[in-house]
C-alpha atoms as a PDB file:
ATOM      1  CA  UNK A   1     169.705  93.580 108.863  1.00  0.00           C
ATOM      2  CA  UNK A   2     172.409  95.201 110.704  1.00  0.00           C
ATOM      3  CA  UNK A   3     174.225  98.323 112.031  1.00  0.00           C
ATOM      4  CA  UNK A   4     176.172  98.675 109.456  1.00  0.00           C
ATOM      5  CA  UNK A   5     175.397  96.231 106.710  1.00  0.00           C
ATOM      6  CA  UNK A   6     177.158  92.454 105.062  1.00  0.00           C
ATOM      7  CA  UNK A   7     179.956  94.840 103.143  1.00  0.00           C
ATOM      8  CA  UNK A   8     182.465  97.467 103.931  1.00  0.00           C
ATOM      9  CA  UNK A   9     185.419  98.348 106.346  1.00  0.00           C
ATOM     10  CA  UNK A  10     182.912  98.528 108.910  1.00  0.00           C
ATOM     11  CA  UNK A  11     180.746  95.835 108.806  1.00  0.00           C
ATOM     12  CA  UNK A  12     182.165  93.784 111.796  1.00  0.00           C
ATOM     13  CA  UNK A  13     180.963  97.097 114.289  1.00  0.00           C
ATOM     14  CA  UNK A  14     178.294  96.275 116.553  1.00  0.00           C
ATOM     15  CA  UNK A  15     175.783  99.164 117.315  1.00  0.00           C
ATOM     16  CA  UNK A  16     172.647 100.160 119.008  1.00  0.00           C
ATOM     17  CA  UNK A  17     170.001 102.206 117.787  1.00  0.00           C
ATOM     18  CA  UNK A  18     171.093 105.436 119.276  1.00  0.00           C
ATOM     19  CA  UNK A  19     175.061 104.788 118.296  1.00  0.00           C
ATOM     20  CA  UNK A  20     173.783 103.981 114.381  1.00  0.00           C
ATOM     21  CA  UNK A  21     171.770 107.383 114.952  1.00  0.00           C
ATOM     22  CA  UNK A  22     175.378 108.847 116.069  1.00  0.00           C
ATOM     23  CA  UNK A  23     177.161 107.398 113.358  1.00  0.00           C
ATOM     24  CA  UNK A  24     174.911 108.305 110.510  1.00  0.00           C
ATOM     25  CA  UNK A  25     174.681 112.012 111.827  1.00  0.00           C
ATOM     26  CA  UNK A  26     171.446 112.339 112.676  1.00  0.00           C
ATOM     27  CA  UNK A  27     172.548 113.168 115.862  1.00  0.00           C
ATOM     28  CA  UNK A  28     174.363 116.311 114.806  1.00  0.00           C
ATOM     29  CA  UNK A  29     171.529 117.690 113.252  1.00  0.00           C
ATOM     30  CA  UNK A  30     168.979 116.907 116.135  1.00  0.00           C
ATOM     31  CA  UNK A  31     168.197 119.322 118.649  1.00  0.00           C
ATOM     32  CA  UNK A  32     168.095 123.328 119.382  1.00  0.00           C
ATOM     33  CA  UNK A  33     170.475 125.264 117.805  1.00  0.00           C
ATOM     34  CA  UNK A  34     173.710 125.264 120.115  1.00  0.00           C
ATOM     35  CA  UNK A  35     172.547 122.353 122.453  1.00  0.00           C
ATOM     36  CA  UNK A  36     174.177 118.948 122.390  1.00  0.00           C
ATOM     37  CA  UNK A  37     174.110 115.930 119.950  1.00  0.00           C
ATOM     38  CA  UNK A  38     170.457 114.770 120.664  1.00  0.00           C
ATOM     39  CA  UNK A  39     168.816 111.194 119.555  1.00  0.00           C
ATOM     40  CA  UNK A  40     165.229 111.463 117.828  1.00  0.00           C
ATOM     41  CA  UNK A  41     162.584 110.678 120.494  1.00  0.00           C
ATOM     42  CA  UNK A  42     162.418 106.801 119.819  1.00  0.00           C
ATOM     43  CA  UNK A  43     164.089 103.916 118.276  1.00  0.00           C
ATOM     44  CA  UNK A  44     163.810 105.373 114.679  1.00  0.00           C
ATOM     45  CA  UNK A  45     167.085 103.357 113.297  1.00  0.00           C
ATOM     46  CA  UNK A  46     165.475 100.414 114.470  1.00  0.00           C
ATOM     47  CA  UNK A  47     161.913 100.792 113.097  1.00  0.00           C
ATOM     48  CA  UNK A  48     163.098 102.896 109.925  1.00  0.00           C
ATOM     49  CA  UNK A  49     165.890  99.789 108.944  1.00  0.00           C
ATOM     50  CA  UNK A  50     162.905  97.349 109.594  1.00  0.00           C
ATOM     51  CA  UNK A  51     160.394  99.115 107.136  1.00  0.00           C
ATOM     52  CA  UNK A  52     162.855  99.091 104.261  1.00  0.00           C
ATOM     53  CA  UNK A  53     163.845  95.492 105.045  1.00  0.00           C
ATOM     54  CA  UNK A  54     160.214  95.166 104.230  1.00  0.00           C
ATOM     55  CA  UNK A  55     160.278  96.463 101.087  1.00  0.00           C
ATOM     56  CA  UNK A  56     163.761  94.644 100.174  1.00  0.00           C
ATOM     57  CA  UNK A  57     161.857  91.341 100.982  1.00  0.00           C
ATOM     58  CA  UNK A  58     158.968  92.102  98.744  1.00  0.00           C
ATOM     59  CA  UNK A  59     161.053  92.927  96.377  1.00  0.00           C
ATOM     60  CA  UNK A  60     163.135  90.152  96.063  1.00  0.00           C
ATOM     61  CA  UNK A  61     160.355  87.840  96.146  1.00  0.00           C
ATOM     62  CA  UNK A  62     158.654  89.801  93.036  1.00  0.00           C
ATOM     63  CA  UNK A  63     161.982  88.971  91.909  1.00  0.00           C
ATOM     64  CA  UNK A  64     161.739  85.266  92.678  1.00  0.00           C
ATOM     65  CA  UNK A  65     158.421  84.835  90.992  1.00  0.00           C
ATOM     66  CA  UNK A  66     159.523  86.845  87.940  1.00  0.00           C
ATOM     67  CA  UNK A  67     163.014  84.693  87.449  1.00  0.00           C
ATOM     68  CA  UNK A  68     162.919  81.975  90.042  1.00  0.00           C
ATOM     69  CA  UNK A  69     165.637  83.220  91.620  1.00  0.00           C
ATOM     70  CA  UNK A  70     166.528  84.258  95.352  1.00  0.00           C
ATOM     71  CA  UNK A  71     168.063  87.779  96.692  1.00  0.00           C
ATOM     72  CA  UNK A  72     170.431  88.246  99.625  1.00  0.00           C
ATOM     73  CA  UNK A  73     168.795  91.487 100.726  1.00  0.00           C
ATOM     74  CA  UNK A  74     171.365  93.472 102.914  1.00  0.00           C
ATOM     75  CA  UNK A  75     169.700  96.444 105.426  1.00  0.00           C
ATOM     76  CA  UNK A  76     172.411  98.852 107.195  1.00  0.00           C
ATOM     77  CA  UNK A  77     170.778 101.022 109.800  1.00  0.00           C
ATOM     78  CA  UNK A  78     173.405 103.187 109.212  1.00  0.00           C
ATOM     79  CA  UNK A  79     171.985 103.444 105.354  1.00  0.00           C
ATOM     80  CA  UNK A  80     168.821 103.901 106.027  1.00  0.00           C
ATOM     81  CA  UNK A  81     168.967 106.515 108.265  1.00  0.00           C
ATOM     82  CA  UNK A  82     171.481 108.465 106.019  1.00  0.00           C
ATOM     83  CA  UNK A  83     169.599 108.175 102.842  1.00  0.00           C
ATOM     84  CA  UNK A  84     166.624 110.294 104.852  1.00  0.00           C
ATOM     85  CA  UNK A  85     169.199 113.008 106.367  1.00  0.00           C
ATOM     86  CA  UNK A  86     170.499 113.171 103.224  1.00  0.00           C
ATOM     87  CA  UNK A  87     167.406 114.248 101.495  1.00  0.00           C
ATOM     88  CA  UNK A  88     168.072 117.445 102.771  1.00  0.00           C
ATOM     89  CA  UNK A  89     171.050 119.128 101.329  1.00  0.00           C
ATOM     90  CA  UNK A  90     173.115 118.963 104.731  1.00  0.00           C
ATOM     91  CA  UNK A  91     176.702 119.323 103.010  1.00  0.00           C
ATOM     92  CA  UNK A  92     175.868 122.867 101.945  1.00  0.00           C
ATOM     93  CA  UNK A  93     174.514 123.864 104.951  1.00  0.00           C
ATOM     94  CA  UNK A  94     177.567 125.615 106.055  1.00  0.00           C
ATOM     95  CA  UNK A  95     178.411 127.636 103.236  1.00  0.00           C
ATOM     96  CA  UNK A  96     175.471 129.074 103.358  1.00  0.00           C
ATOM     97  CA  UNK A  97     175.619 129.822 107.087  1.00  0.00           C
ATOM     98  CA  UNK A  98     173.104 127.858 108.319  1.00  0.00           C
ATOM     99  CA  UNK A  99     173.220 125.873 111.885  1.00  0.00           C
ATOM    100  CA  UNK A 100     173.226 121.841 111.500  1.00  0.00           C
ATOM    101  CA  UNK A 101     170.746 121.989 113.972  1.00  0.00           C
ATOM    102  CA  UNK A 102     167.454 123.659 113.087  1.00  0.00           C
ATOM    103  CA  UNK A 103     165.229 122.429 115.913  1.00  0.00           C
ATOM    104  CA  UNK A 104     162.019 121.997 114.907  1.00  0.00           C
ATOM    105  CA  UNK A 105     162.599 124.660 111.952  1.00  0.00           C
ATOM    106  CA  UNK A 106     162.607 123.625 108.359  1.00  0.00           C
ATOM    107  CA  UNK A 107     165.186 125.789 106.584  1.00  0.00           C
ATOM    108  CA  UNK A 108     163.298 125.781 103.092  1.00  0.00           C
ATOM    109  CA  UNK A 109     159.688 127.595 104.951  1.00  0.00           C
ATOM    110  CA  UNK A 110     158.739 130.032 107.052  1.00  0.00           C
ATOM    111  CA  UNK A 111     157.232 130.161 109.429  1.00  0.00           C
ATOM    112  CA  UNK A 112     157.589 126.564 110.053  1.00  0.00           C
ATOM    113  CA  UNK A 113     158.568 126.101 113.433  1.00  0.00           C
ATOM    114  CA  UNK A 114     156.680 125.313 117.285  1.00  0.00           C
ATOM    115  CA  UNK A 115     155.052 128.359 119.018  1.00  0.00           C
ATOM    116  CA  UNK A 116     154.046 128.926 122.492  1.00  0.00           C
ATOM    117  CA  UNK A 117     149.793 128.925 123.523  1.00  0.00           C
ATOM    118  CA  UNK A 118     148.851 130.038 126.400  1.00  0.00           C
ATOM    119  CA  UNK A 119     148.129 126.485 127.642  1.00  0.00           C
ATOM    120  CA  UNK A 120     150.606 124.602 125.498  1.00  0.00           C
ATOM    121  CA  UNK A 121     152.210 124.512 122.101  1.00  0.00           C
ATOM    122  CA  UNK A 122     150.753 124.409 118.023  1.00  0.00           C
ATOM    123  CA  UNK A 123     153.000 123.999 115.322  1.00  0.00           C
ATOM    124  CA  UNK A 124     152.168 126.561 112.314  1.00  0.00           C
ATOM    125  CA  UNK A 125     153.512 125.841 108.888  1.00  0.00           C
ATOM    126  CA  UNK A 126     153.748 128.094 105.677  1.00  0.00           C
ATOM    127  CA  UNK A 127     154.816 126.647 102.726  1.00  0.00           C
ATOM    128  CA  UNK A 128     154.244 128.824 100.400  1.00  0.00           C
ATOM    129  CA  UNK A 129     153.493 132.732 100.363  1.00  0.00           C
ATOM    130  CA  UNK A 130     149.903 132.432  99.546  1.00  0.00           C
ATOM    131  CA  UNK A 131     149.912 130.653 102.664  1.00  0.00           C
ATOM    132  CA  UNK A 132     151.648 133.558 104.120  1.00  0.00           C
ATOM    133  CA  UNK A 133     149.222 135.846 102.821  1.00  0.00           C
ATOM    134  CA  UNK A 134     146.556 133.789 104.912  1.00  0.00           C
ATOM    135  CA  UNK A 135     148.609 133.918 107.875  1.00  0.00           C
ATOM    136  CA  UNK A 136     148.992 137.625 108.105  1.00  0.00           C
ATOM    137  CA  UNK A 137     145.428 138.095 107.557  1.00  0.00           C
ATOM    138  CA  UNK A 138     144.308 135.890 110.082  1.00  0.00           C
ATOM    139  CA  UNK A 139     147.044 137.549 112.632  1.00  0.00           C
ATOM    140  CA  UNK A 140     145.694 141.230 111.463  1.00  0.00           C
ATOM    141  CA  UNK A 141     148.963 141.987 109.886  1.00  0.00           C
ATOM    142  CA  UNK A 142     147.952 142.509 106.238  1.00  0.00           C
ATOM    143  CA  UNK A 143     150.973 145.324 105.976  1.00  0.00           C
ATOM    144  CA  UNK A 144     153.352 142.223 105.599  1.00  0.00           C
ATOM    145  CA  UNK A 145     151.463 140.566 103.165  1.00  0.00           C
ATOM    146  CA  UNK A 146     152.445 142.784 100.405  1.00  0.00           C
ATOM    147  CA  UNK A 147     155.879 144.189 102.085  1.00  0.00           C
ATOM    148  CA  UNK A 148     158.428 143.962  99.739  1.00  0.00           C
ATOM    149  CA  UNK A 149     160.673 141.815 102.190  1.00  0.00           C
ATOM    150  CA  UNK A 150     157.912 139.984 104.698  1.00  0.00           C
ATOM    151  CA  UNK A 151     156.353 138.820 101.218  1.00  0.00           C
ATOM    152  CA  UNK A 152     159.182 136.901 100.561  1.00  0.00           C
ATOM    153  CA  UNK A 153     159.586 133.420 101.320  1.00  0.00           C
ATOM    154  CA  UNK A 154     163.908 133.835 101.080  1.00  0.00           C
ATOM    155  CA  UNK A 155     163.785 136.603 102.903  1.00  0.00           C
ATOM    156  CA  UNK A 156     161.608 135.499 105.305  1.00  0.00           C
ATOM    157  CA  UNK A 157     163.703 132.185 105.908  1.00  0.00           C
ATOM    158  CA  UNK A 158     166.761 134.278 106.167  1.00  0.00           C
ATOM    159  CA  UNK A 159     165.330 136.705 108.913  1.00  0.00           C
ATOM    160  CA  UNK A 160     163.162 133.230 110.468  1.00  0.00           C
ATOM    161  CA  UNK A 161     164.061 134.809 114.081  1.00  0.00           C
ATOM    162  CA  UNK A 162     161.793 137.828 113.417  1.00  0.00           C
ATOM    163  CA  UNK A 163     159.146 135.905 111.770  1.00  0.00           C
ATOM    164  CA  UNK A 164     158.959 133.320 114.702  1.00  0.00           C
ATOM    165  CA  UNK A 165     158.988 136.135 116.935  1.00  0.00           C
ATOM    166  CA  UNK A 166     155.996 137.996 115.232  1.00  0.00           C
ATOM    167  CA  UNK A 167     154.151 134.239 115.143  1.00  0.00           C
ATOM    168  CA  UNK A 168     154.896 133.614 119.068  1.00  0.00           C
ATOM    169  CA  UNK A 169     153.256 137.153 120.170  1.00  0.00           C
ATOM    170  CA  UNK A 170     150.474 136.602 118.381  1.00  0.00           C
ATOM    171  CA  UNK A 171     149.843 132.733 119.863  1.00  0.00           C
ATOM    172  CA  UNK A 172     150.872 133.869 123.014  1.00  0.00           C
ATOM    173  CA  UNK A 173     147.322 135.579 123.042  1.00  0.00           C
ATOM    174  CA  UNK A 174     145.255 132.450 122.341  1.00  0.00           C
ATOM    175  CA  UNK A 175     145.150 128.755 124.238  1.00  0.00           C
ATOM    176  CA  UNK A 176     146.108 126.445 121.765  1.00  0.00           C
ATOM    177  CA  UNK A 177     142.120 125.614 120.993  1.00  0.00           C
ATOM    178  CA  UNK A 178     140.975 128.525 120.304  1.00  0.00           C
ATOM    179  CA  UNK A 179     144.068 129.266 117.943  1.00  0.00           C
ATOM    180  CA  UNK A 180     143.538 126.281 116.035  1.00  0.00           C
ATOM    181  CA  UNK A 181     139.797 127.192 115.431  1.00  0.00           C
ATOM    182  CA  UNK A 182     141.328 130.739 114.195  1.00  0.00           C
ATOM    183  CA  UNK A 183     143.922 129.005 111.999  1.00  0.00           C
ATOM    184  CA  UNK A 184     141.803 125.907 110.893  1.00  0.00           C
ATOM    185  CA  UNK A 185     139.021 128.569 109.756  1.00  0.00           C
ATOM    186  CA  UNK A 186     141.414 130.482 107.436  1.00  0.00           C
ATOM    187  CA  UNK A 187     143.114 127.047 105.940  1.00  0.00           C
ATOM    188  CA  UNK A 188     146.666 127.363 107.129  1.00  0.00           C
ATOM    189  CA  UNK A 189     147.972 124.059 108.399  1.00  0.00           C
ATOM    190  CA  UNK A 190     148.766 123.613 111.955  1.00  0.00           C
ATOM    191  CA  UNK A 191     148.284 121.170 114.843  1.00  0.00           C
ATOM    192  CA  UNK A 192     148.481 120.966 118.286  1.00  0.00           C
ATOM    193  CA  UNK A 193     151.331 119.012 119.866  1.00  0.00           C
ATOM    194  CA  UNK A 194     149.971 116.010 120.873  1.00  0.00           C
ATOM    195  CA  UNK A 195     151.169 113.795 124.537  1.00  0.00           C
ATOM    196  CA  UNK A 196     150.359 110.636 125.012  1.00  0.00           C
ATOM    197  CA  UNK A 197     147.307 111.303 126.650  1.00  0.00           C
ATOM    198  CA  UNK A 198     146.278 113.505 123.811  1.00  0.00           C
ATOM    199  CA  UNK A 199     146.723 110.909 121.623  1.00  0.00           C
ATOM    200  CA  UNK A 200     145.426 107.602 123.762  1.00  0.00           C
ATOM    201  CA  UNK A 201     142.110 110.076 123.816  1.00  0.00           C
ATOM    202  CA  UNK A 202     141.991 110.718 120.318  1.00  0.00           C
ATOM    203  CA  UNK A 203     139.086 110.027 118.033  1.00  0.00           C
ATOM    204  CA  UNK A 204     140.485 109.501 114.972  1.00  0.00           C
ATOM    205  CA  UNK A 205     142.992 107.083 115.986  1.00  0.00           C
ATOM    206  CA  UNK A 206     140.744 104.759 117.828  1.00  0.00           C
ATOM    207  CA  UNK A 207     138.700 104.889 114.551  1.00  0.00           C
ATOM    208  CA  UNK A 208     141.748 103.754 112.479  1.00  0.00           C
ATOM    209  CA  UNK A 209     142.016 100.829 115.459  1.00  0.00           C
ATOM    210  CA  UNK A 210     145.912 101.917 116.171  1.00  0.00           C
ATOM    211  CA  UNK A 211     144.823 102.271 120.281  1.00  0.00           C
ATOM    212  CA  UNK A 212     144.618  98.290 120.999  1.00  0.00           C
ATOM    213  CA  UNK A 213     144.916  96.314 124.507  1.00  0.00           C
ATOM    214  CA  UNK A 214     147.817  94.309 124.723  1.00  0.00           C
ATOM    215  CA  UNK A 215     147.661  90.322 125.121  1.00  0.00           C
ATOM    216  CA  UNK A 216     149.982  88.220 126.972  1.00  0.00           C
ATOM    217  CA  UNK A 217     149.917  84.523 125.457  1.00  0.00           C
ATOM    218  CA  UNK A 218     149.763  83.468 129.113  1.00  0.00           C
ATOM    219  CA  UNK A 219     148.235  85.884 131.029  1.00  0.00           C
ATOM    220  CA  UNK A 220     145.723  86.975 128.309  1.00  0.00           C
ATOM    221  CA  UNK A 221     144.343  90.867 128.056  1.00  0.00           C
ATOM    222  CA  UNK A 222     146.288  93.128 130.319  1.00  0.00           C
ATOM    223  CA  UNK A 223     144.552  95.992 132.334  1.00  0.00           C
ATOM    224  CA  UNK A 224     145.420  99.287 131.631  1.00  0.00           C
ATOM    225  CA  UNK A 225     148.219  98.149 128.892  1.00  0.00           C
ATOM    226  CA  UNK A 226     148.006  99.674 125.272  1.00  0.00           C
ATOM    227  CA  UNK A 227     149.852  99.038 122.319  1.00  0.00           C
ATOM    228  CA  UNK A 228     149.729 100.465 118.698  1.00  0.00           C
ATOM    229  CA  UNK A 229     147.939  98.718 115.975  1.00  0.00           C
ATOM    230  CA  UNK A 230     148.902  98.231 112.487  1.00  0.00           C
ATOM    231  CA  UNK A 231     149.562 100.666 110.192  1.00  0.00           C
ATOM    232  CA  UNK A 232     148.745  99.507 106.835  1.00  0.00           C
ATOM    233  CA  UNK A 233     144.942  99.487 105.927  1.00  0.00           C
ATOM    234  CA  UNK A 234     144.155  97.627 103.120  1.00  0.00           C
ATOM    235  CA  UNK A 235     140.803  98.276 100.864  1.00  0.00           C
ATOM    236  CA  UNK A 236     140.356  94.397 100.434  1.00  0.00           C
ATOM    237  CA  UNK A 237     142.276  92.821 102.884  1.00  0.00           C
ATOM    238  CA  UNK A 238     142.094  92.876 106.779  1.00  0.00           C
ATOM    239  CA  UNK A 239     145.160  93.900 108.574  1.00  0.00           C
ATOM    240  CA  UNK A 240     146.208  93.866 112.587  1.00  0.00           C
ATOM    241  CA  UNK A 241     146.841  91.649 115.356  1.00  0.00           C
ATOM    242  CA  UNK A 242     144.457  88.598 116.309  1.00  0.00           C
ATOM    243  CA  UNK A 243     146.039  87.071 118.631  1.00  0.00           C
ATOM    244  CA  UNK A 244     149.186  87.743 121.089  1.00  0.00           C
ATOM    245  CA  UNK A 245     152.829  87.092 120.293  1.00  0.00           C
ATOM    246  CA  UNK A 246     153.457  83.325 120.236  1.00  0.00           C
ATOM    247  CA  UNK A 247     156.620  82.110 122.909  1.00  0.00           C
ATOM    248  CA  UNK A 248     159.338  82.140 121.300  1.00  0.00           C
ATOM    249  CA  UNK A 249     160.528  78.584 120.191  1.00  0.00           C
ATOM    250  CA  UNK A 250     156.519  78.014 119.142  1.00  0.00           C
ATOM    251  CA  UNK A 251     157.130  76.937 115.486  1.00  0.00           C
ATOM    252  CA  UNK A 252     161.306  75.647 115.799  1.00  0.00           C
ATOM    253  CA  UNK A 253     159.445  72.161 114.739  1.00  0.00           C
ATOM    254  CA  UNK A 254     158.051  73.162 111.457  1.00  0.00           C
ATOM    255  CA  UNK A 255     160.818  75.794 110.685  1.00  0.00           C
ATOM    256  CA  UNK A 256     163.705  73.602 111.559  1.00  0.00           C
ATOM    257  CA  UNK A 257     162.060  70.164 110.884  1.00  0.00           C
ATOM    258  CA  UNK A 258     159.596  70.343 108.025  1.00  0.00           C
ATOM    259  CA  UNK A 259     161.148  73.181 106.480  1.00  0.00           C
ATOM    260  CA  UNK A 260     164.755  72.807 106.696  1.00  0.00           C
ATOM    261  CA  UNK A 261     164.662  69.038 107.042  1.00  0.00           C
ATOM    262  CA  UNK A 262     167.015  68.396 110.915  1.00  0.00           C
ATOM    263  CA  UNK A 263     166.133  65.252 112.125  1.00  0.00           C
ATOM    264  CA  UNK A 264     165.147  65.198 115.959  1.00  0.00           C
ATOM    265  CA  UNK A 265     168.295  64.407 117.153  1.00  0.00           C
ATOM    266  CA  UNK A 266     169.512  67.609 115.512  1.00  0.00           C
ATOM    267  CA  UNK A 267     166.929  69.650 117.046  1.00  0.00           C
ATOM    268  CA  UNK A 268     167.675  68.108 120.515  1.00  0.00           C
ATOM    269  CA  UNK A 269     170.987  69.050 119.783  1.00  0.00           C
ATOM    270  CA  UNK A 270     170.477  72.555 119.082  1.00  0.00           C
ATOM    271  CA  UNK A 271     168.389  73.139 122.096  1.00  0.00           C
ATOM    272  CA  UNK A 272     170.572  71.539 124.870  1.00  0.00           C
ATOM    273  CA  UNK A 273     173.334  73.794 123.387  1.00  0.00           C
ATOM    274  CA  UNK A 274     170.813  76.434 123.823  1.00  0.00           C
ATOM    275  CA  UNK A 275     171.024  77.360 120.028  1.00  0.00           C
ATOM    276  CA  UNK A 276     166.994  77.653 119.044  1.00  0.00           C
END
């Protein structure tokens, strides 16, 4: 698993997680409309590369079982992250007039986009114009319902700046609470935008067990420290952390030793040369 992958011209590059996000374009088509090249929020090249190295490993070992034979499996970050821009149709993007960067717009809806509360902000999506319909009930604006252009998804995505103005005026009204009740009562999907605070006092993810304290193998629980639990839930199978990280060198003996067969000398000898 690397920036760039085992093969190509540009294999020997190193890279970081923001330059791979550069180099596969994500950063062009991050952002507001106009503003500069923008990274997503977090590592995503690095956590994105790592979940489909999982699935290459799994994979290949199906593969060993089924023919007793190994894999190389070979993760680019670069890849990875491309093959998810790409699912959007980027390369026509300009013919048709559109800006690379959409924000937090998605050019196939609308409305689809981030809107101001009087206390915050809710996201309110419409992907389809039965939704619509729902919407402009629930915003008393039944006349665009059945408008021969505001009833249309196209034209609605090609005129998005009136339609996100139309949404903002009428959350501008509401705190983002009480607009969710409003929204949440007519089945149109929205949320609020969650901080970390939000989300560290959230319910549902304690219930899941994804809010856990984080151990130190020497200093044991730390105070005040959280960390995210593990994702996958299994039906039959318990998942998640039950102990803290082990030191790093804790298992070179079995690994190198058992495993791979160096004698002791060996090992010494990798260690004073600060190898393992």
């Amino acid at each position: 698993m690397t920036g760039y992958g085992s093969t190509g011209p540009d294999s020997h590059c190193k890279g970081y997680d923001t330059t791979t996000q550069a180099m596969s374009g994500l950063m062009s088509v991050t952002g507001q409309p106009g503003g500069p090249p923008t990274k997503a929020g977090t590592p995503i090249a690095d956590t994105i590369a790592a979940s489909f190295a999982l699935s290459g490993i799994l994979a290949a070992l199906y593969h060993r079982e089924s023919t007793g034979l190994g894999q190389f499996v070979d993760i680019s970050m670069v890849d990875t992250l491309f093959s998810s821009l790409f699912d959007d149709p980027i390369d026509c993007f300009e013919e048709l007039g559109l800006n690379f960067q959409q924000g937090n717009r998605l050019v196939r809806f609308s409305p689809f986009n981030t809107y101001k509360t009087k206390d915050s902000w809710i996201v309110i999506c419409c992907g389809t114009d039965e939704m619509w319909k729902k919407l402009c009930k629930t915003i008393d604006r039944l006349d665009l319902s059945k408008e021969k252009n505001w009833s249309r998804m196209d034209w609605r995505v090609a005129h998005n700046d009136k339609v996100d103005d139309l949404i903002s005026s009428w959350t501008s009204k509401f705190s983002t609470k009480s607009a969710l009740k409003i929204l949440e009562n007519e089945d149109i999907v929205a949320s609020p935008v969650q901080d970390i605070n939000d989300l560290l006092n959230w319910n549902h993810l304690k219930y899941r067990e994804m809010i856990n304290d984080v151990e130190h193998p020497q200093l044991g629980k730390l105070t005040g420290i959280k960390a995210a639990g593990f994702p996958i839930k299994f039906s039959d199978a318990e998942t998640g952390y039950k102990g803290p990280a082990l030191p790093s060198g804790t298992n070179n003996n079995q690994i190198f030793g058992e495993l791979i067969g160096l004698k002791e000398k060996d090992l010494k000898e990798l260690r004073d040369k600060n190898i393992i």
